[in-house]
Protein backbone atom coordinates (compact mmCIF):
# COMPACT_ATOMS: atom_id res chain seq x y z
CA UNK A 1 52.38 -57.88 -73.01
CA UNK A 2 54.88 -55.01 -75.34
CA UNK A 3 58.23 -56.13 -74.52
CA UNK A 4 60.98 -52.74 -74.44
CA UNK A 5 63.68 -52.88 -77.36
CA UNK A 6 66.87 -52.37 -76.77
CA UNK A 7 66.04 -49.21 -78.71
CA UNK A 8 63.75 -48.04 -76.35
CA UNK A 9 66.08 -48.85 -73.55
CA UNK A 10 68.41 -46.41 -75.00
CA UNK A 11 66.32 -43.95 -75.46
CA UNK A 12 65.18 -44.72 -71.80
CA UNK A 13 68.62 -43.99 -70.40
CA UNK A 14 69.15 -40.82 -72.87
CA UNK A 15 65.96 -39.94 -71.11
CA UNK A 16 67.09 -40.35 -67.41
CA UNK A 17 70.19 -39.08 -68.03
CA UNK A 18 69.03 -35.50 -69.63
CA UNK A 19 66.34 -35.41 -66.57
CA UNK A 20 69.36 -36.33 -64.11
CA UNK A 21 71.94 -33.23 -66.08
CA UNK A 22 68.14 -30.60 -66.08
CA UNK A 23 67.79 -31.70 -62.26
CA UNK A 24 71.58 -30.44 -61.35
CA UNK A 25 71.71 -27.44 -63.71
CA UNK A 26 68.59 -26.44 -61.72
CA UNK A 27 69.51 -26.57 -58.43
CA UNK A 28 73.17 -25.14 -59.61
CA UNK A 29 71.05 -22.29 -60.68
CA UNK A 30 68.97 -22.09 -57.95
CA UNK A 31 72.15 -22.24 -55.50
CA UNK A 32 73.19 -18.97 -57.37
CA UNK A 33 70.27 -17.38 -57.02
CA UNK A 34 70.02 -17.77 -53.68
CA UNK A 35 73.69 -16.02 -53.47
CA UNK A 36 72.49 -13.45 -56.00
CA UNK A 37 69.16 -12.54 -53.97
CA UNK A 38 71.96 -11.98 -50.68
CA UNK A 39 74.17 -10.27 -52.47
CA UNK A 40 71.49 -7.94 -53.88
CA UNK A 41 70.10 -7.60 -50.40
CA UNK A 42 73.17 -6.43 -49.17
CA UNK A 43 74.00 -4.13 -51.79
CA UNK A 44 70.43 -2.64 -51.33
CA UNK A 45 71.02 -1.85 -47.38
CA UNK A 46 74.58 0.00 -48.17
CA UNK A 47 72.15 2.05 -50.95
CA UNK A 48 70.26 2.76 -48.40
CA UNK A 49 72.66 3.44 -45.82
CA UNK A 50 74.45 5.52 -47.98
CA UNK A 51 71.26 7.48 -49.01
CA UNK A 52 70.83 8.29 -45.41
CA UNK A 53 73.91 9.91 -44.70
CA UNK A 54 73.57 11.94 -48.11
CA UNK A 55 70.33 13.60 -46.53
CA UNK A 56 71.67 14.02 -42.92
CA UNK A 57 74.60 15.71 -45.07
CA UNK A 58 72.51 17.92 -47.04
CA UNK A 59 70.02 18.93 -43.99
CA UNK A 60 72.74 19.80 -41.89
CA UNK A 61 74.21 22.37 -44.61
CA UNK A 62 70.32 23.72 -45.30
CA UNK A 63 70.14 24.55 -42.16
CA UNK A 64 73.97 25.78 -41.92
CA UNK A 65 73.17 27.93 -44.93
CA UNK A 66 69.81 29.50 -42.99
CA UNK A 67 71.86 29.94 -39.70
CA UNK A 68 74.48 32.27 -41.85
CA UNK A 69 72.16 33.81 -43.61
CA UNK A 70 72.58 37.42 -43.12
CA UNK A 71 69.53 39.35 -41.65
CA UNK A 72 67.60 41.95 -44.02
CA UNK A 73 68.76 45.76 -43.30
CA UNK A 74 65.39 47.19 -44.80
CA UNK A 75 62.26 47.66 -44.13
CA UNK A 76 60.63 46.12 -41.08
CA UNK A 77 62.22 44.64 -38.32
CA UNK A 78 62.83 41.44 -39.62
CA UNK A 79 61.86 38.22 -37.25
CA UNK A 80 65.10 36.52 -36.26
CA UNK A 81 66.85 33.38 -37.51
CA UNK A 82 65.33 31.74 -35.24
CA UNK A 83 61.74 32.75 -35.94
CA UNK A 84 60.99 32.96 -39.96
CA UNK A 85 58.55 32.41 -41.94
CA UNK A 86 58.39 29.71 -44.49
CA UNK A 87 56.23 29.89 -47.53
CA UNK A 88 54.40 32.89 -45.58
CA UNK A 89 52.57 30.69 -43.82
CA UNK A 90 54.49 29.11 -41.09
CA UNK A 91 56.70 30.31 -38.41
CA UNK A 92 59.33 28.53 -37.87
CA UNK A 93 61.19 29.02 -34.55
CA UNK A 94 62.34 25.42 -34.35
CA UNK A 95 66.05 25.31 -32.95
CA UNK A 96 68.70 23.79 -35.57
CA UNK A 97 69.19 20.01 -36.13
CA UNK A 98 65.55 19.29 -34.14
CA UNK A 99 62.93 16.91 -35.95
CA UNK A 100 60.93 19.80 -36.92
CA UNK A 101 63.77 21.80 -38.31
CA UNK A 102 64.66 18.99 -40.52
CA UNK A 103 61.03 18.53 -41.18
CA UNK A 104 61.44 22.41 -42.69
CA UNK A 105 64.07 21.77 -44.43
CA UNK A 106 62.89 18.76 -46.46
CA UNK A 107 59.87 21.11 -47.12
CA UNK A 108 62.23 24.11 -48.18
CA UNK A 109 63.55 21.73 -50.80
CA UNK A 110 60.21 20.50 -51.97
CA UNK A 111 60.94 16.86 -50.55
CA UNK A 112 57.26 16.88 -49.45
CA UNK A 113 56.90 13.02 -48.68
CA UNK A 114 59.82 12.93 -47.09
CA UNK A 115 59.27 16.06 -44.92
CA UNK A 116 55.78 14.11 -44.21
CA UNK A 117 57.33 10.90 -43.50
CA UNK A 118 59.55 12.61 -40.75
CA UNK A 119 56.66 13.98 -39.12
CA UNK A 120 54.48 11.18 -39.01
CA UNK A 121 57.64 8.78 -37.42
CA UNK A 122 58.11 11.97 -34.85
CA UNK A 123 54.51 12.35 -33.63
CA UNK A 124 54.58 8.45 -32.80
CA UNK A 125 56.84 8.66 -30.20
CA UNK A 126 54.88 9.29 -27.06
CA UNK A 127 57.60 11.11 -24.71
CA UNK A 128 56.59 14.50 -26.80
CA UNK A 129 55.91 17.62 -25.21
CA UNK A 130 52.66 18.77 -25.93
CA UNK A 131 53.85 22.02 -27.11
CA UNK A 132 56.08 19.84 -29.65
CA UNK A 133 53.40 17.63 -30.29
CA UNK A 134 50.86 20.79 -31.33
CA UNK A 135 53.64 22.19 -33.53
CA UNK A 136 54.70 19.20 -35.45
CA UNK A 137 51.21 18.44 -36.07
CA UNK A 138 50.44 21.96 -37.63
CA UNK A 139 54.24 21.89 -39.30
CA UNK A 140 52.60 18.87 -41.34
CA UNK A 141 49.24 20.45 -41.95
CA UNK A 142 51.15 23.39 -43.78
CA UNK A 143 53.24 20.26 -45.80
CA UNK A 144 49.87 18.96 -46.73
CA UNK A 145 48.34 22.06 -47.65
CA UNK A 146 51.04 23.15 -49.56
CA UNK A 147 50.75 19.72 -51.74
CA UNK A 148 47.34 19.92 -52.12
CA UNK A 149 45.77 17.37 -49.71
CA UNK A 150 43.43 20.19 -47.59
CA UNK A 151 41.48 17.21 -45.83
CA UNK A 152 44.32 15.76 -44.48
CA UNK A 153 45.71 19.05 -43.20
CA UNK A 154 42.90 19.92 -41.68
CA UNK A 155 42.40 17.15 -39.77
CA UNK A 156 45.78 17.38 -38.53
CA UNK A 157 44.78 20.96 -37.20
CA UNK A 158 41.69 19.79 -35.71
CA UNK A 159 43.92 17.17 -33.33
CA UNK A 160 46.41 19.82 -32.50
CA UNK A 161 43.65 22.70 -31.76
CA UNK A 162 41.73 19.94 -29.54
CA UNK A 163 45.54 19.36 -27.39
CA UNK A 164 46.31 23.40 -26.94
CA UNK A 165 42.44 23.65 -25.85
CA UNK A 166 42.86 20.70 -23.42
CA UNK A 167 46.20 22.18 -22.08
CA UNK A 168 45.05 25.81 -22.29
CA UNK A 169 47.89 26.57 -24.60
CA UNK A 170 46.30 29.81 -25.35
CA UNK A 171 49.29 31.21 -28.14
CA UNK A 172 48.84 27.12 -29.60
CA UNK A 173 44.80 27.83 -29.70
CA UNK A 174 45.34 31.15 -31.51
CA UNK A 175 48.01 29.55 -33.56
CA UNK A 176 45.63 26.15 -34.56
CA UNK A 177 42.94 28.72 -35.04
CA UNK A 178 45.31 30.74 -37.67
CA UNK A 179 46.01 27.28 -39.66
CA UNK A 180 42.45 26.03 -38.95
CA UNK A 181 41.35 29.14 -41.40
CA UNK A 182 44.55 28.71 -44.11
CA UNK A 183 42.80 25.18 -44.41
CA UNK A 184 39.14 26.10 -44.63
CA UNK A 185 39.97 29.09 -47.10
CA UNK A 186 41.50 26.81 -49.18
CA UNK A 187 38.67 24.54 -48.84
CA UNK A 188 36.73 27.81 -50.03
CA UNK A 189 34.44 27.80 -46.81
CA UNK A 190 35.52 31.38 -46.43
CA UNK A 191 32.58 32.33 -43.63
CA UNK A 192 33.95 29.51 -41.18
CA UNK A 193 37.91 30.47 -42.38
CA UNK A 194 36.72 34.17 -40.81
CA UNK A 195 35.29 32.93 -37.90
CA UNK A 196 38.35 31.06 -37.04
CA UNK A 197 40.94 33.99 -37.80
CA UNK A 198 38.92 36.29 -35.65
CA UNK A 199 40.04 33.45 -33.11
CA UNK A 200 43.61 33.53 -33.90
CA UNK A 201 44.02 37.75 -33.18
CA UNK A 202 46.66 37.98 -30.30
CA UNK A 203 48.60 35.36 -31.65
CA UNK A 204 52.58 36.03 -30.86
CA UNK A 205 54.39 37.12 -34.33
CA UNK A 206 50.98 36.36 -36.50
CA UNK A 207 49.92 39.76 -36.46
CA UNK A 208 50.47 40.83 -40.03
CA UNK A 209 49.73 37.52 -41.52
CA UNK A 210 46.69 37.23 -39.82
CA UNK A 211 45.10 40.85 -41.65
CA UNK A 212 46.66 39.49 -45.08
CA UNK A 213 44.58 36.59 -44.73
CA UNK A 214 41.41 38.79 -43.13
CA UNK A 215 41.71 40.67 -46.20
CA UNK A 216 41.82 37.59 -48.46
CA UNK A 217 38.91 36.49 -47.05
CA UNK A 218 37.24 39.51 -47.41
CA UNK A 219 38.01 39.58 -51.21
CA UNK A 220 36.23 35.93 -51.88
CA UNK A 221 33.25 37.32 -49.69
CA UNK A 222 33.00 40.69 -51.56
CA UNK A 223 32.37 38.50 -55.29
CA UNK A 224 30.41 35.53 -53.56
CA UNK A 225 27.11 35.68 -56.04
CA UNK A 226 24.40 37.04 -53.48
CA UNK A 227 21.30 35.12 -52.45
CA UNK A 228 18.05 35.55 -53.97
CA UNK A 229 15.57 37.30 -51.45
């Protein structure tokens, strides 16, 4: 039986006295992490807090600066502030400081996500109007279009042309119909993007936008390669 010298007893208690000091450092450093992680925490919600007000801040002057706008004096009667068209392919005649007009404005800017993300959080409340509901869901089909995810805004369009059929919206129909062809010519199914412009004629203010596009589709049919016979 090995019998502990009174060297190894020493070295013993240098041993249980170093694992005794790790054992407090640790938990002293553990203690402050704890008030770091809090503090950090905190700090991150008045970021965020702060971030918040800086967008309602600069939404509400986008949309001051649109209101005061002064309207063209030339050529064609121009549509009024409160219907315009954004990026020629959506009329806007959402009413200042709304969901949708903020929506716009984040779009305006080129804040695409963010104009998405305030879409998506509006068409989950379920107290909508329908007529709100159709819009906001075609206001974020144009988003996604205009960033390049066609699939997405189409599918949006199909949900909001299936509502204004079910509530015999007929302006929403011819409307859906109008962005139901901006998403198939993009998709380059130019016979289907006809079809459904044909379906939007009538629609209130889409008159001219709805021969520019005719005529665009027209163009890509005119150099389609022809079938062999």
């Amino acid at each position: 039986m090995a019998y502990l010298t009174d060297y190894d007893l020493t070295e013993l208690r240098e041993i249980r006295k170093l694992t005794t000091q790790l054992v407090t450092e640790r938990d002293v450093l553990r203690t402050e992490l704890t008030y770091t992680k809090q503090a950090v925490a905190e700090l991150t919600t008045q970021v965020e807090y702060y971030d918040d007000e800086l967008n309602n801040c600069q939404m509400a002057l986008q949309i001051a600066i649109h209101q005061l706008a002064p309207p063209l004096t030339i050529g064609p009667k121009p549509v009024t502030p409160a219907r315009r068209w954004i990026k020629d392919t959506w009329l806007s005649n959402s009413d200042a400081g709304t969901e949708l007009a903020k929506a716009e404005v984040l779009w305006i800017a080129s804040e695409y996500q963010r104009a998405i993300n305030s879409l998506s959080l509006l068409l989950k409340k379920s107290d909508l109007t329908s007529a709100v509901r159709i819009d906001a869901k075609l206001l974020l089909s144009s988003i996604q279009r205009d960033c390049d995810r066609p699939c997405e805004a189409l599918i949006q369009v199909e949900e909001a042309l299936n509502i204004a059929t079910r509530r015999k919206e007929h302006q929403l129909v011819g409307k859906a119909q109008f962005h139901r062809a901006l998403c198939l010519f993009e998709a380059d199914k130019f016979g289907d993007a006809a079809w459904c412009v044909g379906l939007a004629a009538g629609t209130d203010q889409h008159a001219n936008k709805i021969t520019e596009l005719k005529q665009k589709i027209q163009d890509k049919i005119d150099i389609l390669p022809t079938k062999p016979q």
